[in-house]
N, C-alpha and C. Protein backbone atom coordinates (compact mmCIF):
# COMPACT_ATOMS: atom_id res chain seq x y z
N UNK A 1 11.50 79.78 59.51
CA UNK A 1 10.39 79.52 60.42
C UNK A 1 10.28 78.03 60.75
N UNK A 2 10.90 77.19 59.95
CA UNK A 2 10.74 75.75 59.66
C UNK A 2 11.14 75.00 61.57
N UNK A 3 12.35 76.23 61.73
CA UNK A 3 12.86 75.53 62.87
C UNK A 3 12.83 75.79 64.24
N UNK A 4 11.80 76.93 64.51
CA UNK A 4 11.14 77.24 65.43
C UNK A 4 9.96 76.81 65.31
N UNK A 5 9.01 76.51 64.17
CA UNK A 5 7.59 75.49 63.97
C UNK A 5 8.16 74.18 64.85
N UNK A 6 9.26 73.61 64.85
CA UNK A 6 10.13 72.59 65.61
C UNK A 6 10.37 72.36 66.90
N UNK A 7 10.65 73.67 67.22
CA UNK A 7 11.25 73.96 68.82
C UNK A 7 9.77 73.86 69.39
N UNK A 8 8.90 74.87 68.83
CA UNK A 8 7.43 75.05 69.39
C UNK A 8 6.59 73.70 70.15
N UNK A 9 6.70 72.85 68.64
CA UNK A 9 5.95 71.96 68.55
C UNK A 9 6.57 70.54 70.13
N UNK A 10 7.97 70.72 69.93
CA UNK A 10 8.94 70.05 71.37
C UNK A 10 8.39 70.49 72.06
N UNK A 11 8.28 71.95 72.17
CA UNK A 11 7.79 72.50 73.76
C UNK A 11 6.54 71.70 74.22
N UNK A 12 5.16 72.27 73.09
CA UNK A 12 4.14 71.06 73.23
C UNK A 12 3.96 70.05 73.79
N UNK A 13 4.84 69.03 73.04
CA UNK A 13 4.96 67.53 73.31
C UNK A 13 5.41 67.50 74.19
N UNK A 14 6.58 68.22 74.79
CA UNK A 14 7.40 67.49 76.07
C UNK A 14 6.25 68.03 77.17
N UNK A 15 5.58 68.86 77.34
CA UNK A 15 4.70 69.22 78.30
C UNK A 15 3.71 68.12 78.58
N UNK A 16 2.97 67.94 77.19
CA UNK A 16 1.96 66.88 77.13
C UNK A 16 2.95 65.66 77.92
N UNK A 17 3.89 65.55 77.86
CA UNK A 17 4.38 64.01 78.85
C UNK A 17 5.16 64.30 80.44
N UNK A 18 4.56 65.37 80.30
CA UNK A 18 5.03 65.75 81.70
C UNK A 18 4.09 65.23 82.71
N UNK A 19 2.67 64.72 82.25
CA UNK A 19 2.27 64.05 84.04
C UNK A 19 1.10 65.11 84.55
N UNK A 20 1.05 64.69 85.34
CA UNK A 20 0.47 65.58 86.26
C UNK A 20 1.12 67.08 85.94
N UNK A 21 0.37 68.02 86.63
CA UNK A 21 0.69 69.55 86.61
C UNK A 21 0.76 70.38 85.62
N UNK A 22 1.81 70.98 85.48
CA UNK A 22 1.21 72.21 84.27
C UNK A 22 1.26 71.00 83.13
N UNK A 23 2.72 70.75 82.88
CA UNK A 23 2.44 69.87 81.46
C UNK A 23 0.70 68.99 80.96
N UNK A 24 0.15 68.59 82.18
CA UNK A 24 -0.86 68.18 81.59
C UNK A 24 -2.05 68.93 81.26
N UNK A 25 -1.72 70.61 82.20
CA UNK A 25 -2.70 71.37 81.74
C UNK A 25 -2.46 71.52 80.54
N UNK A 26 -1.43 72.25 79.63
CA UNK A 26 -1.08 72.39 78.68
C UNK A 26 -1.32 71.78 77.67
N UNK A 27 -1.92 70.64 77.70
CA UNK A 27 -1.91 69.56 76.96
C UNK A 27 -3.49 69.70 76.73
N UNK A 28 -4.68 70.12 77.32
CA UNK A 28 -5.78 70.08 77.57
C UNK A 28 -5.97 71.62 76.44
N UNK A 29 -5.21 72.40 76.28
CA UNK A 29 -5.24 73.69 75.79
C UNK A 29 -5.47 73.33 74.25
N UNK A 30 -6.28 74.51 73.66
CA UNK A 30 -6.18 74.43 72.34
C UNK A 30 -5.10 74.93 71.39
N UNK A 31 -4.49 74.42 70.32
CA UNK A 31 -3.49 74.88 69.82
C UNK A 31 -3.88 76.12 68.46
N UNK A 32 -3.22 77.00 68.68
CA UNK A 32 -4.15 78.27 67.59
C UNK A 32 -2.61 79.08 66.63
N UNK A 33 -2.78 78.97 65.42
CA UNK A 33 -1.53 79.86 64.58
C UNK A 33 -2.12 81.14 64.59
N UNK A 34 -1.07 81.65 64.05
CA UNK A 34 -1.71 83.53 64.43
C UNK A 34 -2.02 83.79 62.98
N UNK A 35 -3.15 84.02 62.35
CA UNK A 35 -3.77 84.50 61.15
C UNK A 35 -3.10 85.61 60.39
N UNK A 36 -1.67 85.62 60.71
CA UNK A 36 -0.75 86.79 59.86
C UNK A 36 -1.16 86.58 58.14
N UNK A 37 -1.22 85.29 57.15
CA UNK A 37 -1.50 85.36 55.93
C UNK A 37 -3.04 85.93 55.81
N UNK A 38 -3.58 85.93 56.26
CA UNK A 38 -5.31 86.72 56.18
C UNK A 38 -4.99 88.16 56.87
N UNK A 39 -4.36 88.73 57.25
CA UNK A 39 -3.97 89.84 57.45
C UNK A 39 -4.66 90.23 59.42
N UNK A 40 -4.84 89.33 59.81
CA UNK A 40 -5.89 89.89 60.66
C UNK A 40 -4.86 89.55 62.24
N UNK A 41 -3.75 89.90 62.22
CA UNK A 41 -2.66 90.29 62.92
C UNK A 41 -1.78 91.44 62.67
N UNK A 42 -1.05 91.75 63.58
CA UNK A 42 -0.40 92.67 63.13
C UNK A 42 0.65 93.14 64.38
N UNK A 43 1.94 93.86 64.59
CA UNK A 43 3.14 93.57 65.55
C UNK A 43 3.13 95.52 65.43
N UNK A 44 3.19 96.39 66.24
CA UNK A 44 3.18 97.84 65.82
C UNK A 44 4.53 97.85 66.83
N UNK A 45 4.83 99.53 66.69
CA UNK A 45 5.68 100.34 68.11
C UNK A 45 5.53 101.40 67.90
N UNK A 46 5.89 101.91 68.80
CA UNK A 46 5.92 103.37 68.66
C UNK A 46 7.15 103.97 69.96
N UNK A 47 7.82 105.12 69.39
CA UNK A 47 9.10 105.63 70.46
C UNK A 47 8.97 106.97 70.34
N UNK A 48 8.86 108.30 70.68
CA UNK A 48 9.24 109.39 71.25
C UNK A 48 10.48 109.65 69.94
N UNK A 49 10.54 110.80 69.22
CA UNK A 49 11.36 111.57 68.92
C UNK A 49 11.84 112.62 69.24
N UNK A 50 12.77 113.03 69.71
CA UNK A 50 13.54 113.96 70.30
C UNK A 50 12.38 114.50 71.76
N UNK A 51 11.63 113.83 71.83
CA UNK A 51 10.73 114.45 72.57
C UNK A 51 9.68 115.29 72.29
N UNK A 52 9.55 115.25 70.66
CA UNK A 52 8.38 116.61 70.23
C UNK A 52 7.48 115.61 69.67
N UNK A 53 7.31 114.20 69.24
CA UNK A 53 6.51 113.46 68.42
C UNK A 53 6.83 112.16 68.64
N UNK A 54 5.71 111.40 68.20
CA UNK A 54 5.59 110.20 68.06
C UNK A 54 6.19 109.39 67.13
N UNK A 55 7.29 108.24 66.91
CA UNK A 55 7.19 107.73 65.82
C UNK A 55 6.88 106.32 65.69
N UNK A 56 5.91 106.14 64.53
CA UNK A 56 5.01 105.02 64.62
C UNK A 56 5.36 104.03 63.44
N UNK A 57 5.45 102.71 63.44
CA UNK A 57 5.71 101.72 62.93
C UNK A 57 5.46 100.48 62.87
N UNK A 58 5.35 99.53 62.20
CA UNK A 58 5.05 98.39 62.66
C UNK A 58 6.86 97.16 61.55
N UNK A 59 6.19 95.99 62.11
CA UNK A 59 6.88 94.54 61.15
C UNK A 59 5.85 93.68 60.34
N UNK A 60 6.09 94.30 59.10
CA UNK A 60 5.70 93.41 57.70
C UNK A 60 5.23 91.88 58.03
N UNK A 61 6.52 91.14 58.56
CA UNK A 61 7.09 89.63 58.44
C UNK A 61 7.24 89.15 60.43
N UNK A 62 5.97 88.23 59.76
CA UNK A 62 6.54 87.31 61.59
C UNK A 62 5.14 86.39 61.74
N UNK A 63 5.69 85.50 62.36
CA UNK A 63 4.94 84.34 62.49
C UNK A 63 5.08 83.70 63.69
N UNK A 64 3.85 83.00 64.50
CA UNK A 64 3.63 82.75 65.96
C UNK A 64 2.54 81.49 65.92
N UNK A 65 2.15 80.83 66.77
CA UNK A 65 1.44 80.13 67.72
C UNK A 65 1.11 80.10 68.88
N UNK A 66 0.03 79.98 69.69
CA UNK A 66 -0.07 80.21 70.79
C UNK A 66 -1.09 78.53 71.37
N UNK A 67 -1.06 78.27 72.59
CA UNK A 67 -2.12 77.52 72.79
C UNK A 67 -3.00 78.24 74.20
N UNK A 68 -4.17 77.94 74.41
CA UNK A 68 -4.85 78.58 75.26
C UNK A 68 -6.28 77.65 75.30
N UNK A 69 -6.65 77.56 77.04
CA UNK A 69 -7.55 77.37 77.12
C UNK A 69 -8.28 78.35 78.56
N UNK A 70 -9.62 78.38 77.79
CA UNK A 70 -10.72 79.73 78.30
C UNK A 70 -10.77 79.38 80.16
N UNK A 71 -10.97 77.91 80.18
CA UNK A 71 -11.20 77.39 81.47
C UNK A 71 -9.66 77.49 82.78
N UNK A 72 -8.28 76.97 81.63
CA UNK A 72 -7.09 77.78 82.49
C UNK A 72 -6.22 78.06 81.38
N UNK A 73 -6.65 79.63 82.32
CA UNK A 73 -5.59 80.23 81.20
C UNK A 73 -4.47 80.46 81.39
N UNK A 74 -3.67 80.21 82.70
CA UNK A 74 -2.52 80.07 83.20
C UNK A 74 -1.95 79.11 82.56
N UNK A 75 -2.44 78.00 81.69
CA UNK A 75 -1.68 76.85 81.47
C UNK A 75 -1.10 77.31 79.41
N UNK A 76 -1.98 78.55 79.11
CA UNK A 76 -1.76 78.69 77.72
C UNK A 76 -0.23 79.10 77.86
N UNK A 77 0.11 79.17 76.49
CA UNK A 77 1.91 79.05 76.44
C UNK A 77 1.44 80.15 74.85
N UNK A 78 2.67 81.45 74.36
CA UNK A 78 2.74 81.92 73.09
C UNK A 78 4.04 81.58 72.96
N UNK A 79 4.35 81.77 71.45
CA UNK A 79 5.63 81.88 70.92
C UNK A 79 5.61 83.18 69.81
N UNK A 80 6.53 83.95 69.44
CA UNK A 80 6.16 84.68 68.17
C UNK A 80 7.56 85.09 67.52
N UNK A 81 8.04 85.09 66.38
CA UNK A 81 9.28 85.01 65.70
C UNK A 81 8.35 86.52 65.11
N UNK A 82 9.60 87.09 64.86
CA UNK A 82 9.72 88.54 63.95
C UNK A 82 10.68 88.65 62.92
N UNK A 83 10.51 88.62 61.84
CA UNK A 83 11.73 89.45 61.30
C UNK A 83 12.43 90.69 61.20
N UNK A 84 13.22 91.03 61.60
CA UNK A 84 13.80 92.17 62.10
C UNK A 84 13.66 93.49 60.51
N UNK A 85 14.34 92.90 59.42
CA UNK A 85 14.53 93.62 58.80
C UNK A 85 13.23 93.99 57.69
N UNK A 86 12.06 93.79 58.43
CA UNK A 86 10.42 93.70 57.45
C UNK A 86 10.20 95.02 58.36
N UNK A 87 11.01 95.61 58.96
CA UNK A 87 10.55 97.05 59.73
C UNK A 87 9.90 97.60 58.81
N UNK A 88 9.18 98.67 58.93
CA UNK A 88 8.34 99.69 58.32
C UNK A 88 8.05 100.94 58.80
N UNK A 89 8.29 102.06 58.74
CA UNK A 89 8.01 103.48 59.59
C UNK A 89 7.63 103.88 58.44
N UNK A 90 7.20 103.80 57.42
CA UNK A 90 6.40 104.53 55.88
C UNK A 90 7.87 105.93 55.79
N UNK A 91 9.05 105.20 55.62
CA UNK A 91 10.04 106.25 55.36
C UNK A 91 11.39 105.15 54.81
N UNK A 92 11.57 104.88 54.00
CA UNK A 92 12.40 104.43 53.13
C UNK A 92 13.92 104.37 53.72
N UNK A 93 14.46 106.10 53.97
CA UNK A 93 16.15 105.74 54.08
C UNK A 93 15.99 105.82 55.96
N UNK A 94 14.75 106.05 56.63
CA UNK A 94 14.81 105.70 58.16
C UNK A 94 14.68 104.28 58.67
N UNK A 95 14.02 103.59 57.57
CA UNK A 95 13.98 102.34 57.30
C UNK A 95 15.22 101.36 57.45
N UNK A 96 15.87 101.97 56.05
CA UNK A 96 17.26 101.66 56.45
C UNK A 96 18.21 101.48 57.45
N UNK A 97 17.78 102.88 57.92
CA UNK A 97 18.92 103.45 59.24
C UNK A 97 18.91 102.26 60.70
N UNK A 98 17.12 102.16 60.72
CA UNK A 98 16.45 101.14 61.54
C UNK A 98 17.06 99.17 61.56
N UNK A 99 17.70 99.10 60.34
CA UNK A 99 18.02 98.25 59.74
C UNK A 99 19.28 98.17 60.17
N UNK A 100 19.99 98.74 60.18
CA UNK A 100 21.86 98.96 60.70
C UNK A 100 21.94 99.14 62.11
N UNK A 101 23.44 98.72 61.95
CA UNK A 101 24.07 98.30 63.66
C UNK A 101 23.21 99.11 64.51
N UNK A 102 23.00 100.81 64.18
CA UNK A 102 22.84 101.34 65.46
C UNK A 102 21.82 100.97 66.21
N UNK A 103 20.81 100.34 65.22
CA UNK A 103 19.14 99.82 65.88
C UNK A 103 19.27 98.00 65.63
N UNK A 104 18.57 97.87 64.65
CA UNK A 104 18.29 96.07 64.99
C UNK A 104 19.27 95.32 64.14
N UNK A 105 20.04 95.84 63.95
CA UNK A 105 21.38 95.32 63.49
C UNK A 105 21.06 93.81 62.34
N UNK A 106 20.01 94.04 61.34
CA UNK A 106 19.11 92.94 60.97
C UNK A 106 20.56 91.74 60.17
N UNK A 107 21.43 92.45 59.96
CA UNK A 107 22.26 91.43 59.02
C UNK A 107 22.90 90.45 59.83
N UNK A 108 22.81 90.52 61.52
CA UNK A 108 23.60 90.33 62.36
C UNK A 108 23.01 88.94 63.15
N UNK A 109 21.44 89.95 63.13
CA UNK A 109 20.00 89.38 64.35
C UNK A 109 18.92 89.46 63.33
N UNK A 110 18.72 88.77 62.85
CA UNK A 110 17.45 88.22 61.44
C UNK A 110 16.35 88.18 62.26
N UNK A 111 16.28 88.14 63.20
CA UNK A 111 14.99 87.35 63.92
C UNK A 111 15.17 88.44 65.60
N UNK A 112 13.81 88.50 66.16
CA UNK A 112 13.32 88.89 67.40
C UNK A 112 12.22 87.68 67.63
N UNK A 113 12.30 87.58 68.69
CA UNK A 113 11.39 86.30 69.62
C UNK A 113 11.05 86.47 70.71
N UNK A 114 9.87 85.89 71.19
CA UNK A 114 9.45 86.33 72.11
C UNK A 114 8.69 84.92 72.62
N UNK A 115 8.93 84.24 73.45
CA UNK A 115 8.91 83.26 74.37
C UNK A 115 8.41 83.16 75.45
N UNK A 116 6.82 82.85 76.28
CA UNK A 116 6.20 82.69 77.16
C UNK A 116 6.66 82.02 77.93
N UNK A 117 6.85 82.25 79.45
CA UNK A 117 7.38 81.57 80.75
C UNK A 117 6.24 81.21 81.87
N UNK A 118 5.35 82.34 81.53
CA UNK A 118 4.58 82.03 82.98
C UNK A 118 3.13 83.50 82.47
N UNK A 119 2.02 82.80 82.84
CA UNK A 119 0.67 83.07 82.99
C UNK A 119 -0.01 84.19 83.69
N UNK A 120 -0.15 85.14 84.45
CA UNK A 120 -0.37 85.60 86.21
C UNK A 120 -0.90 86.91 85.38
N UNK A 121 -1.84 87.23 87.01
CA UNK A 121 -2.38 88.39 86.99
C UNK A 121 -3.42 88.36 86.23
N UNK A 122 -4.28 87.27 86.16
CA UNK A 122 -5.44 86.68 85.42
C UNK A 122 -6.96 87.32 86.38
N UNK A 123 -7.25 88.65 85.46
CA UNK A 123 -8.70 88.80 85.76
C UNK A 123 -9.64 87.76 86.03
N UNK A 124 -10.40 87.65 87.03
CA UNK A 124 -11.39 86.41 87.58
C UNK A 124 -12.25 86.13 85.92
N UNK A 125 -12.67 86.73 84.69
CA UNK A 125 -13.58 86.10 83.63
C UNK A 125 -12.39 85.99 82.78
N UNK A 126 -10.89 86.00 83.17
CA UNK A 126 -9.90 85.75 82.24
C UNK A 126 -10.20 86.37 80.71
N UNK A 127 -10.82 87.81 81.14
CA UNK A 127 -10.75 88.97 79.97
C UNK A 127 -9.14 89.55 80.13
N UNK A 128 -8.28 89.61 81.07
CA UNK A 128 -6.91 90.24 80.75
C UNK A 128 -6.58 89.60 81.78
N UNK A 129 -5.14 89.68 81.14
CA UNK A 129 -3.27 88.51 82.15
C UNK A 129 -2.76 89.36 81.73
N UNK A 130 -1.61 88.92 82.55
CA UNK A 130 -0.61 89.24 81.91
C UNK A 130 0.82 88.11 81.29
N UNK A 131 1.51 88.31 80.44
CA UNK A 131 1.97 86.78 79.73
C UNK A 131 3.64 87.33 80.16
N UNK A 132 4.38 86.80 80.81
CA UNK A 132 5.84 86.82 81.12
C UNK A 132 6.69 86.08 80.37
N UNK A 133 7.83 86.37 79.85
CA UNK A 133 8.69 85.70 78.49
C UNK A 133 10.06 86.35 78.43
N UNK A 134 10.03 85.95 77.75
CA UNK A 134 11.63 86.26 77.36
C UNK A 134 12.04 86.44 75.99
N UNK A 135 12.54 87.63 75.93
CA UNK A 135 12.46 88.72 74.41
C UNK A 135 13.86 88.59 74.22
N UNK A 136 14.00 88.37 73.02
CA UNK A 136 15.17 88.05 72.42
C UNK A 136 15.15 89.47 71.30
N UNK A 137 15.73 90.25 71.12
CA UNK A 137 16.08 91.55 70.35
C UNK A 137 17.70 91.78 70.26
N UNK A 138 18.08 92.07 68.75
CA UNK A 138 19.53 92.39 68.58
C UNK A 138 20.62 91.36 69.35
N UNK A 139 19.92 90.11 69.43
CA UNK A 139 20.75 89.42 69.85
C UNK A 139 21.03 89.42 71.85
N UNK A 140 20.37 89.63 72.41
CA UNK A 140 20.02 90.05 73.82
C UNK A 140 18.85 89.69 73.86
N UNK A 141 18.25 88.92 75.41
CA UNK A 141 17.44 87.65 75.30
C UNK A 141 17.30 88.79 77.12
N UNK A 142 16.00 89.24 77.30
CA UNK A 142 16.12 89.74 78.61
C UNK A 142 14.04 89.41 78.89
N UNK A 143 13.97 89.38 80.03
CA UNK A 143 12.44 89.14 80.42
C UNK A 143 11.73 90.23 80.31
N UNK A 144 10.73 90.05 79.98
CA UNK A 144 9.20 91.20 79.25
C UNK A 144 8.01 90.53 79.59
N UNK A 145 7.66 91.39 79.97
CA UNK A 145 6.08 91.16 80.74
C UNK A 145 5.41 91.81 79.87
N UNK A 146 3.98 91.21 78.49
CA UNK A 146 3.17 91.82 78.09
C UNK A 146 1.82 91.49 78.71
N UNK A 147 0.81 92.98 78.86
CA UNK A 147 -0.45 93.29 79.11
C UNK A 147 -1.19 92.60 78.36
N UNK A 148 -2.15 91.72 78.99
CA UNK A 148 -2.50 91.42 77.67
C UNK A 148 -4.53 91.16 77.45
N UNK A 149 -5.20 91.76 76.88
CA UNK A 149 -6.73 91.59 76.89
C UNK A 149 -7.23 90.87 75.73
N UNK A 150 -8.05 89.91 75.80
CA UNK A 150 -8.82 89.38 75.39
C UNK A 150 -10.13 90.03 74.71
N UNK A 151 -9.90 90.07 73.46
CA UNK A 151 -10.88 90.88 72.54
C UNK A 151 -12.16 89.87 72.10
N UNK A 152 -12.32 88.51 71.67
CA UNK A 152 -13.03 87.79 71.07
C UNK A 152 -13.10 86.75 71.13
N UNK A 153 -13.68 85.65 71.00
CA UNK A 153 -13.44 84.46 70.67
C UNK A 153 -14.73 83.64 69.88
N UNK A 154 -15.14 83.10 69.16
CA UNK A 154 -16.44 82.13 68.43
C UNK A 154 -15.46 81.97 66.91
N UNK A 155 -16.47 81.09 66.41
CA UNK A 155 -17.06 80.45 65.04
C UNK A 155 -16.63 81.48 64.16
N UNK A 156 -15.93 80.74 63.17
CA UNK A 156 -15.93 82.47 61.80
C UNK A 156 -16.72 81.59 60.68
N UNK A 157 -16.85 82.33 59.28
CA UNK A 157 -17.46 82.35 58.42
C UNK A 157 -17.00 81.07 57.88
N UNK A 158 -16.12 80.33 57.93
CA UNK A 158 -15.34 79.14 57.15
C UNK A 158 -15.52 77.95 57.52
N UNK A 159 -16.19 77.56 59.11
CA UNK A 159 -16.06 76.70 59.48
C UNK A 159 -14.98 76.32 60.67
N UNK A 160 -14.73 77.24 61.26
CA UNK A 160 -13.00 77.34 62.04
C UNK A 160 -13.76 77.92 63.39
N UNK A 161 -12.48 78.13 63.88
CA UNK A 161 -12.51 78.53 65.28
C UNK A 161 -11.68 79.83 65.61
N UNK A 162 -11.82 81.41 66.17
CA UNK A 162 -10.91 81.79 66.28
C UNK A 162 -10.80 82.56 67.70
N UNK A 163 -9.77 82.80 68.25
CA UNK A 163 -10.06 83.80 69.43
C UNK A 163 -8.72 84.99 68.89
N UNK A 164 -9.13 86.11 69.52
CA UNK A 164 -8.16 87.36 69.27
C UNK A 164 -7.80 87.95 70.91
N UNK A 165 -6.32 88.30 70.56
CA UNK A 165 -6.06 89.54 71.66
C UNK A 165 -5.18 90.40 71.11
N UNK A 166 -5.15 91.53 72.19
CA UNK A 166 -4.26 92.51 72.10
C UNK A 166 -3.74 92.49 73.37
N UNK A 167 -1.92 93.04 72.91
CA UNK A 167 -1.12 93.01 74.05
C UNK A 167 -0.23 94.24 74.04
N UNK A 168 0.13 94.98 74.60
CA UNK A 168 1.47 95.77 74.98
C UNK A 168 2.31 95.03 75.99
N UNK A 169 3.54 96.40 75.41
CA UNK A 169 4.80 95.92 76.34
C UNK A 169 5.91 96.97 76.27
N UNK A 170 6.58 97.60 77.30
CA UNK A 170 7.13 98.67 76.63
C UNK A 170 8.73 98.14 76.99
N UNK A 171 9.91 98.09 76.03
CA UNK A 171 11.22 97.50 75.99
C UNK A 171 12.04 98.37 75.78
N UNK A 172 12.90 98.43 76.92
CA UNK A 172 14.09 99.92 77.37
C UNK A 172 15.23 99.34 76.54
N UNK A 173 14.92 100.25 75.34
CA UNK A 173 16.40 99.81 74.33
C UNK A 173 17.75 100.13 74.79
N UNK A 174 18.36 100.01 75.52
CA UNK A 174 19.65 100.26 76.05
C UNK A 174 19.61 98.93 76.88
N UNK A 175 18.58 98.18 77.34
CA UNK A 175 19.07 96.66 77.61
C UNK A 175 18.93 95.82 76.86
N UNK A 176 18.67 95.96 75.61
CA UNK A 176 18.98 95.44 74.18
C UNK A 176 19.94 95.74 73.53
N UNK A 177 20.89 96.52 74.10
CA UNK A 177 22.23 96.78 73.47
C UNK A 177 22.06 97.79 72.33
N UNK A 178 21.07 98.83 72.32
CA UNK A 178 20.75 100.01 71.62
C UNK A 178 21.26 101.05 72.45
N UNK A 179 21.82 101.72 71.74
CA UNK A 179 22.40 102.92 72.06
C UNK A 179 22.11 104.69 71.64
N UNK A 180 21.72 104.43 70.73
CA UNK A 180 21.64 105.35 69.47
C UNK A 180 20.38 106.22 70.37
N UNK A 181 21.16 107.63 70.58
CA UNK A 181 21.00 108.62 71.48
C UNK A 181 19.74 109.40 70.52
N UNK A 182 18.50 109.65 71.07
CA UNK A 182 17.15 110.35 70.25
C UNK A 182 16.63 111.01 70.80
N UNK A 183 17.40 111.21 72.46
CA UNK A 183 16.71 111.70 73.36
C UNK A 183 16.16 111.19 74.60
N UNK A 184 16.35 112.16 75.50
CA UNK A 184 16.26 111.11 76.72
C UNK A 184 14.54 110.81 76.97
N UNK A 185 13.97 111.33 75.74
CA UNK A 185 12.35 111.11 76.12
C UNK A 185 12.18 109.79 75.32
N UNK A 186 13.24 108.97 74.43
CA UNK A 186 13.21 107.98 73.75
C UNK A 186 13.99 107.39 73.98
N UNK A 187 13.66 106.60 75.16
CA UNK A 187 14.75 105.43 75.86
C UNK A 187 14.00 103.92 75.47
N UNK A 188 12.65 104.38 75.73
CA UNK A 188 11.64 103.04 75.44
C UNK A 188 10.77 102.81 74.38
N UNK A 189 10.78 101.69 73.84
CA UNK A 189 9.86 101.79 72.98
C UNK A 189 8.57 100.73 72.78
N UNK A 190 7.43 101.19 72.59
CA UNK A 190 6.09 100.47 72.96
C UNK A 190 6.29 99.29 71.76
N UNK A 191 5.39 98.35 71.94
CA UNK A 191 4.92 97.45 71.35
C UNK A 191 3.86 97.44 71.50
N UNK A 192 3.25 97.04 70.48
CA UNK A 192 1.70 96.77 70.68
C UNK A 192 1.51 95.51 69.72
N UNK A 193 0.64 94.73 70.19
CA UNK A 193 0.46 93.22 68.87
C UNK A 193 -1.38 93.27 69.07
N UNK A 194 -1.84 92.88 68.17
CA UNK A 194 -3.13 92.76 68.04
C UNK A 194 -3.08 90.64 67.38
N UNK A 195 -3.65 90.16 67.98
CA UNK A 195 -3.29 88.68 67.46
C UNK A 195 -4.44 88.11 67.26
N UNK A 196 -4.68 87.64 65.92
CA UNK A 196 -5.88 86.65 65.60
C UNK A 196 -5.53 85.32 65.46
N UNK A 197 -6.09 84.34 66.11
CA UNK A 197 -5.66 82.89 66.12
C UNK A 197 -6.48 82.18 65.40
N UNK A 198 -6.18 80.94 64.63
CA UNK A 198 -6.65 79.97 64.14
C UNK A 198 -6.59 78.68 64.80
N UNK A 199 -8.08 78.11 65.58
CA UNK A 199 -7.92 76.91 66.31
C UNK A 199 -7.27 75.63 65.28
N UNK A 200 -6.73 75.01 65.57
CA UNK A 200 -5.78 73.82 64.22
C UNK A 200 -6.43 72.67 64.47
């Protein structure tokens, strides 16, 4: 994580000296970590089995930052690292299976990322956007547009600052270089993130 806390923090800075325009909006934004050690985040999916059921899951392990401000929210920027192989479907040897070449190939591609490009489609009280990026999975880096609403924001119990959202996004595993045939009712599979931030 040491070296994407790195890349992040570049992105930041080089914006902040960009001048005029977005970089200086960006710079005006508050900077917020995602509250994954307090538990009050969380990364889910869910995909279609053979077409008769749902199967539901989330990732253990992953860590993010975002910056955002209420006044423009076009100028906020996320980042979010995953670890691939912290999968979880509450099934042990599917776990596994999830783990090998045919799915996230984790020994290969340690990491999924997900990288903000651009802002848009901002409800007028900037209760929901949508956030455009670029998803890096199994080693394949393709653009994803997540939904994204605004659940909260004030003062918590500690003295801090926090705001929360939730986002979907649904990612057609066969342009991730997934193959592994489940049915043609399980081509895609949802994401869902629920994100609690810590103002820094």
């Amino acid at each position: 994580m040491h070296n994407f806390n790195q890349v992040l923090r570049a992105t930041v800075l080089g914006a902040a000296l960009l001048g005029p325009g977005l970089g200086s909006q960006a710079a005006l934004a508050a900077d917020y970590v995602i509250d994954r050690e307090g538990a009050h985040a969380s990364i889910n999916f869910k995909i279609q089995h053979l077409g008769y059921s749902w199967l539901t899951g989330r990732f253990n392990d992953f860590n993010g930052t975002f910056s955002y401000d209420p006044d423009d929210v076009a100028a906020s920027e996320v980042a979010v690292e995953i670890v691939t192989g912290s999968v979880d479907s509450n099934h042990a040897e599917r776990d596994k299976h999830l783990r090998g070449e045919d799915f996230l190939n984790v020994a290969k591609y340690p990491q999924a990322r997900f990288v903000s490009t651009e802002i848009r489609d901002i409800e007028d009280d900037g209760s929901a956007f949508d956030v455009v990026g670029e998803f890096t999975l199994n080693g394949v880096t393709r653009p994803v547009t997540m939904e994204v609403e605004k659940v909260g924001a004030g003062e918590d119990p500690w003295g801090g600052y926090r705001v929360g959202f939730a986002g979907k996004a649904e990612l057609p595993l066969k342009e991730f270089g997934i193959d592994f045939d489940l049915g043609p009712a399980a081509q895609v599979v949802e994401l869902e993130l629920h994100v609690e931030g810590v103002r820094q």
